[in-house]
Protein backbone atom coordinates (compact mmCIF):
# COMPACT_ATOMS: atom_id res chain seq x y z
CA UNK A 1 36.16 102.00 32.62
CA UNK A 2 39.40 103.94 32.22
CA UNK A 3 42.53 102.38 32.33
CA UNK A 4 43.12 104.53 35.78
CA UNK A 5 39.92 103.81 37.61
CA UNK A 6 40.47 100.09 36.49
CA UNK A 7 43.96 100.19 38.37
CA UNK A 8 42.14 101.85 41.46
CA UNK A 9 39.25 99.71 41.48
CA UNK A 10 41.64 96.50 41.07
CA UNK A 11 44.02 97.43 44.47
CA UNK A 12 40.91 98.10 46.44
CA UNK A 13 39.22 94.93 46.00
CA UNK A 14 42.31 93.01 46.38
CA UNK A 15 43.16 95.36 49.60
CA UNK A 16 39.73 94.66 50.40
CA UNK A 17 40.76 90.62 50.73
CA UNK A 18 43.70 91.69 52.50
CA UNK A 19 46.36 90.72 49.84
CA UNK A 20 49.65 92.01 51.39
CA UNK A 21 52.27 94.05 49.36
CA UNK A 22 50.36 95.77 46.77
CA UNK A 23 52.57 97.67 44.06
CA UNK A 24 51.43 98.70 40.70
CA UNK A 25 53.92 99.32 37.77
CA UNK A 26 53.08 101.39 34.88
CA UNK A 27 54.82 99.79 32.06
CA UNK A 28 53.79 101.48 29.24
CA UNK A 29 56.58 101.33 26.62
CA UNK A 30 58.21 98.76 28.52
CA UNK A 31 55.29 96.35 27.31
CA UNK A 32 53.50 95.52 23.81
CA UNK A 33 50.85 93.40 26.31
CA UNK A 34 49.73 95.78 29.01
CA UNK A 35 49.47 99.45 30.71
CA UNK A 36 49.61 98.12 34.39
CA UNK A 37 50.63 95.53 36.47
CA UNK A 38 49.43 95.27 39.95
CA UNK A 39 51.48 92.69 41.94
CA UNK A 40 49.90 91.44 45.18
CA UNK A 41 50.88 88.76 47.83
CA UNK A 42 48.47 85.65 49.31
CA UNK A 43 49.47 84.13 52.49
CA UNK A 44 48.39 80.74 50.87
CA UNK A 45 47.39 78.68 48.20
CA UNK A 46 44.01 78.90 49.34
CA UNK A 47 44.41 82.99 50.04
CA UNK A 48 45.60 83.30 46.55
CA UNK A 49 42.82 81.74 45.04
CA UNK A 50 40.17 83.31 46.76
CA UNK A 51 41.85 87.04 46.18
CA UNK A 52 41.78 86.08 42.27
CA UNK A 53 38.10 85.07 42.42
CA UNK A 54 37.19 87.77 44.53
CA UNK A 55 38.27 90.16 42.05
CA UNK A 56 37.03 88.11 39.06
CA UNK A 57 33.61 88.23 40.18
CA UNK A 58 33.80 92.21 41.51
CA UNK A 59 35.13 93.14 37.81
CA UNK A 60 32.49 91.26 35.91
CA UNK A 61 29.56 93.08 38.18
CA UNK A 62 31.18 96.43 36.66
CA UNK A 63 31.11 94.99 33.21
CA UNK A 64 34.69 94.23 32.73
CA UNK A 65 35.19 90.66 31.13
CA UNK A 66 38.94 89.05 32.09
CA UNK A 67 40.62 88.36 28.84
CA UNK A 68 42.11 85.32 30.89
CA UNK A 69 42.73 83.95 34.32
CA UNK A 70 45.72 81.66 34.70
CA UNK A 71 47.23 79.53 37.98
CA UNK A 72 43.86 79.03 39.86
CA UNK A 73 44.66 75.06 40.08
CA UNK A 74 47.63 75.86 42.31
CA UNK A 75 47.49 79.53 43.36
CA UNK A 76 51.10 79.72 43.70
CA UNK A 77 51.02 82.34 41.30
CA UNK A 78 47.43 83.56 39.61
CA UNK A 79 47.46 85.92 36.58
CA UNK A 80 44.12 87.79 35.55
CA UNK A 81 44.26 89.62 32.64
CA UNK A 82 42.37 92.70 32.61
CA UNK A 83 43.53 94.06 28.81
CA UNK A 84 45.31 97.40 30.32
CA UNK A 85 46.24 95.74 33.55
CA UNK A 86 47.52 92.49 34.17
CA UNK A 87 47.26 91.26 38.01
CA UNK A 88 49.18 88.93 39.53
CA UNK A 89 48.28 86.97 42.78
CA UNK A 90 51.56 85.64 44.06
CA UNK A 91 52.88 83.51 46.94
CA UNK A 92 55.78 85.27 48.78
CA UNK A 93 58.17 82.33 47.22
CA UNK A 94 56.88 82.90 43.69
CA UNK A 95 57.15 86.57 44.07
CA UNK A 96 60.77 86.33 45.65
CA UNK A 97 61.51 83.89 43.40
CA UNK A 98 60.39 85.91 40.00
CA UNK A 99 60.71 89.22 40.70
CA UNK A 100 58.32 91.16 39.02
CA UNK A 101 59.06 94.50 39.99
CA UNK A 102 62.28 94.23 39.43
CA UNK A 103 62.19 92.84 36.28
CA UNK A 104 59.80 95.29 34.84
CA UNK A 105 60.11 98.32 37.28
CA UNK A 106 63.76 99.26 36.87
């Protein structure tokens, strides 16, 4: 899958759980680790979780193996790494607190 139909397919499976606040960065020379970064909000712990594994087991039926999945214990904050695009699952406080987009969009 191509690193554009990857970010695609990623934002509507997680729309499709009804993560709130979907952005997607293109960091490309701003990282050495990733392409993308697709930042997404949970309304819970629970929420957060079940957006993560939702999109876990979509990507594998397309033949896309995670490189990792961090955070699922305590889905404050759950990170799957996709090689070219890294998605993070956040709780409104983690995300406020963090700043992703700031940090790596500006």
């Amino acid at each position: 899958m191509q690193t554009n139909e990857l970010v695609a397919f990623v934002t509507d499976k997680i729309d499709d759980m009804k993560a709130r606040d979907i952005v997607t960065l293109d960091v490309r020379g701003k990282s050495s680790v990733t392409n993308f970064m697709v930042i997404c909000s949970g309304t819970s712990n629970r929420h957060t979780k079940s957006i993560a594994g939702y999109l876990a087991t979509e990507i594998k039926k397309v033949g896309v193996q995670p490189l990792g999945i961090e955070g699922e214990a305590s889905g404050e904050w759950v990170l799957l790494d996709l090689g070219d695009v890294v998605v993070h699952v956040m709780l409104d406080e983690s995300r406020n607190f963090y700043q992703l987009e700031k940090l790596w969009g500006g």
